[in-house]
C-alpha atoms as a PDB file:
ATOM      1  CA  UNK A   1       0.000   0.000   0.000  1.00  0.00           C
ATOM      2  CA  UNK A   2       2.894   2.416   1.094  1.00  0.00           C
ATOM      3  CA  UNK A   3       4.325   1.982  -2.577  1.00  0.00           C
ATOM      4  CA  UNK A   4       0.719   3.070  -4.289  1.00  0.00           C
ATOM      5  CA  UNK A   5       0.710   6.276  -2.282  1.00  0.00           C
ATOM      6  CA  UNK A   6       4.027   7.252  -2.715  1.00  0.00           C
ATOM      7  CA  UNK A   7       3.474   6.893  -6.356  1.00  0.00           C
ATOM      8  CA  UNK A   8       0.441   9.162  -6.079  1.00  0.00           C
ATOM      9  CA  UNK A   9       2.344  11.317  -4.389  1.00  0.00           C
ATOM     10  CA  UNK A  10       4.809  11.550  -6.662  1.00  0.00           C
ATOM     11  CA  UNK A  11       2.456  12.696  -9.468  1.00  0.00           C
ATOM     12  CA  UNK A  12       1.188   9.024 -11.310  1.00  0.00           C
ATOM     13  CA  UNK A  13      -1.932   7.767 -11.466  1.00  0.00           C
ATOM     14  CA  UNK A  14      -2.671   4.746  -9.414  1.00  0.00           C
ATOM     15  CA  UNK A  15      -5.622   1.844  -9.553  1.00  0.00           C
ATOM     16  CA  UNK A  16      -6.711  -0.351  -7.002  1.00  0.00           C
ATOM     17  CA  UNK A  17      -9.071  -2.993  -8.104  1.00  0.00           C
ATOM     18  CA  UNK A  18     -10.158  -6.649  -7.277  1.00  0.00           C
ATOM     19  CA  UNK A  19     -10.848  -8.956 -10.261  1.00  0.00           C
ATOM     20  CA  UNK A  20     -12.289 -12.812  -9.506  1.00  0.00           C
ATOM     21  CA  UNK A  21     -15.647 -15.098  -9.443  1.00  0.00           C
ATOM     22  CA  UNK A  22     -18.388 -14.159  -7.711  1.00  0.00           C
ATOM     23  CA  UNK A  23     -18.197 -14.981  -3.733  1.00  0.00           C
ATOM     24  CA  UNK A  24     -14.292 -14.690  -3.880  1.00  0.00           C
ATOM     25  CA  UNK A  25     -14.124 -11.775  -1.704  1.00  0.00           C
ATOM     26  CA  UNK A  26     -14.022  -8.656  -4.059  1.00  0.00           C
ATOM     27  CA  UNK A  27     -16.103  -5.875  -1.548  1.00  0.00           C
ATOM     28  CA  UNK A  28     -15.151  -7.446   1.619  1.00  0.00           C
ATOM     29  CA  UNK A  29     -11.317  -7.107   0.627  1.00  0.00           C
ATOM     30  CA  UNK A  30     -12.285  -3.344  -0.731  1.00  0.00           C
ATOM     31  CA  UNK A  31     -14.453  -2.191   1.459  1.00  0.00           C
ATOM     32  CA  UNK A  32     -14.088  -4.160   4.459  1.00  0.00           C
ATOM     33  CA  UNK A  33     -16.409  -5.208   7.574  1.00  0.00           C
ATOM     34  CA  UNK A  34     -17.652  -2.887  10.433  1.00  0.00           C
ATOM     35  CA  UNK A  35     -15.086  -1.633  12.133  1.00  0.00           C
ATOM     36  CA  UNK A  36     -12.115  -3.000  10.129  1.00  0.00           C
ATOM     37  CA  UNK A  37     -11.763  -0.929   7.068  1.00  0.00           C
ATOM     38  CA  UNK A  38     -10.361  -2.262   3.292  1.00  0.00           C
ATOM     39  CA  UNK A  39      -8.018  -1.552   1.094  1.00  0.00           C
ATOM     40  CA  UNK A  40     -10.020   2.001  -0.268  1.00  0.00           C
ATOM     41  CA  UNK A  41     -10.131   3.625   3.158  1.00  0.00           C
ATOM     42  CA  UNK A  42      -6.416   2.251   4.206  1.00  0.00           C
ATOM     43  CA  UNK A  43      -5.041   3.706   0.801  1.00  0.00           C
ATOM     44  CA  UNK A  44      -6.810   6.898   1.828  1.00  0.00           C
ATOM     45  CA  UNK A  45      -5.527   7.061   5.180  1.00  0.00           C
ATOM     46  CA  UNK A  46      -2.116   6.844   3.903  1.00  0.00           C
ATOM     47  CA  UNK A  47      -2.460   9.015   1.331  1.00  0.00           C
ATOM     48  CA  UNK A  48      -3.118  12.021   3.687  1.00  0.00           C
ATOM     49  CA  UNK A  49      -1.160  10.803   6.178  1.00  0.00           C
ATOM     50  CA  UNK A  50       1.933  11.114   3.870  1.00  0.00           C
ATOM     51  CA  UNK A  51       1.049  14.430   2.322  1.00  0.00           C
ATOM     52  CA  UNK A  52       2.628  17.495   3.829  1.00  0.00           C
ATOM     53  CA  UNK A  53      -0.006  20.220   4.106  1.00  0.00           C
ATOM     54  CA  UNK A  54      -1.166  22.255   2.205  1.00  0.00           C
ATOM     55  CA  UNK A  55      -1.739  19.291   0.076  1.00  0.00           C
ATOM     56  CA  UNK A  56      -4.300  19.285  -2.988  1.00  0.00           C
ATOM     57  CA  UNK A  57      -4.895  16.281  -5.185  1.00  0.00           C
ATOM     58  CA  UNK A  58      -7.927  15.086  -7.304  1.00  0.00           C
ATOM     59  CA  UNK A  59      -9.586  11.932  -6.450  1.00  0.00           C
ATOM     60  CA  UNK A  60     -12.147   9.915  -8.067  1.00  0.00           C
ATOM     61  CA  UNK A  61     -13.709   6.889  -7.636  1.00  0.00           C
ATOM     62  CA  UNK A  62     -15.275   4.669 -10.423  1.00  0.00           C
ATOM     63  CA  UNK A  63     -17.063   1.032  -9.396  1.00  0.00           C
ATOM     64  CA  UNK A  64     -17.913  -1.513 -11.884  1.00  0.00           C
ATOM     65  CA  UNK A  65     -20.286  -3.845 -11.165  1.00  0.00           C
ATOM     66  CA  UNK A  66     -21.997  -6.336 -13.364  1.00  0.00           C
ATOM     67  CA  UNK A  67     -20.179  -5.297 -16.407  1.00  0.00           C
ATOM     68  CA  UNK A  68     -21.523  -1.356 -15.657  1.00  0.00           C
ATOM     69  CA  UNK A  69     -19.279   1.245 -14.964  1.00  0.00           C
ATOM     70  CA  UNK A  70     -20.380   4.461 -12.871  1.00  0.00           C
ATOM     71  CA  UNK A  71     -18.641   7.359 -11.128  1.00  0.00           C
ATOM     72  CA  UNK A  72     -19.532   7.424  -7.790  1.00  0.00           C
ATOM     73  CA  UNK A  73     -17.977  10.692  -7.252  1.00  0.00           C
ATOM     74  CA  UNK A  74     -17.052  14.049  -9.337  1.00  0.00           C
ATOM     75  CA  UNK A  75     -13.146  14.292  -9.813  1.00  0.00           C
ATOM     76  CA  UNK A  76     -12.719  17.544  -7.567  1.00  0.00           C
ATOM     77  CA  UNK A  77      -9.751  19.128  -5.606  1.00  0.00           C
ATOM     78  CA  UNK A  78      -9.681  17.866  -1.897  1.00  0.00           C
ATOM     79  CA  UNK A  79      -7.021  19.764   0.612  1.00  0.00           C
ATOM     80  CA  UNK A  80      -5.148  16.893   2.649  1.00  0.00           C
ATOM     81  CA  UNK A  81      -6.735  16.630   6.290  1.00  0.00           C
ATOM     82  CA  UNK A  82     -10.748  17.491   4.657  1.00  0.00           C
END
């Protein structure tokens, strides 16, 4: 995970994404049970973590599911620490 942010960081752009059968595990590895959070909220508590205020990066989030693709969020400018 440390390597992914510090890429980000460094200016690349960086996906995370689980690929496999159905019941293998996908959104529990992602997203994580109650109280023990996955690999999307980890990454993103590294990622401002690392960054040195004032910080500003865009972020986006895209889920495909069934074969269908959807933004779940606008791209938009987030200050590290919001």
């Amino acid at each position: 995970m440390e390597a992914l942010v510090t890429s980000v960081l460094d200016g690349y752009n960086v996906c995370i994404m689980a690929y496999g059968q159905t019941g293998s595990g996908k959104t529990f590895t992602m997203e994580g049970p109650d109280g023990d959070p996955g690999v999307n909220a980890r990454a993103l508590q590294e990622l401002f973590r690392c960054a040195a205020p004032p910080c500003e990066r865009a972020l986006g989030l895209t889920v495909v599911r069934d074969g269908r693709g959807g933004s779940w969020m606008r791209p938009r400018r987030v200050a590290a620490g919001r």
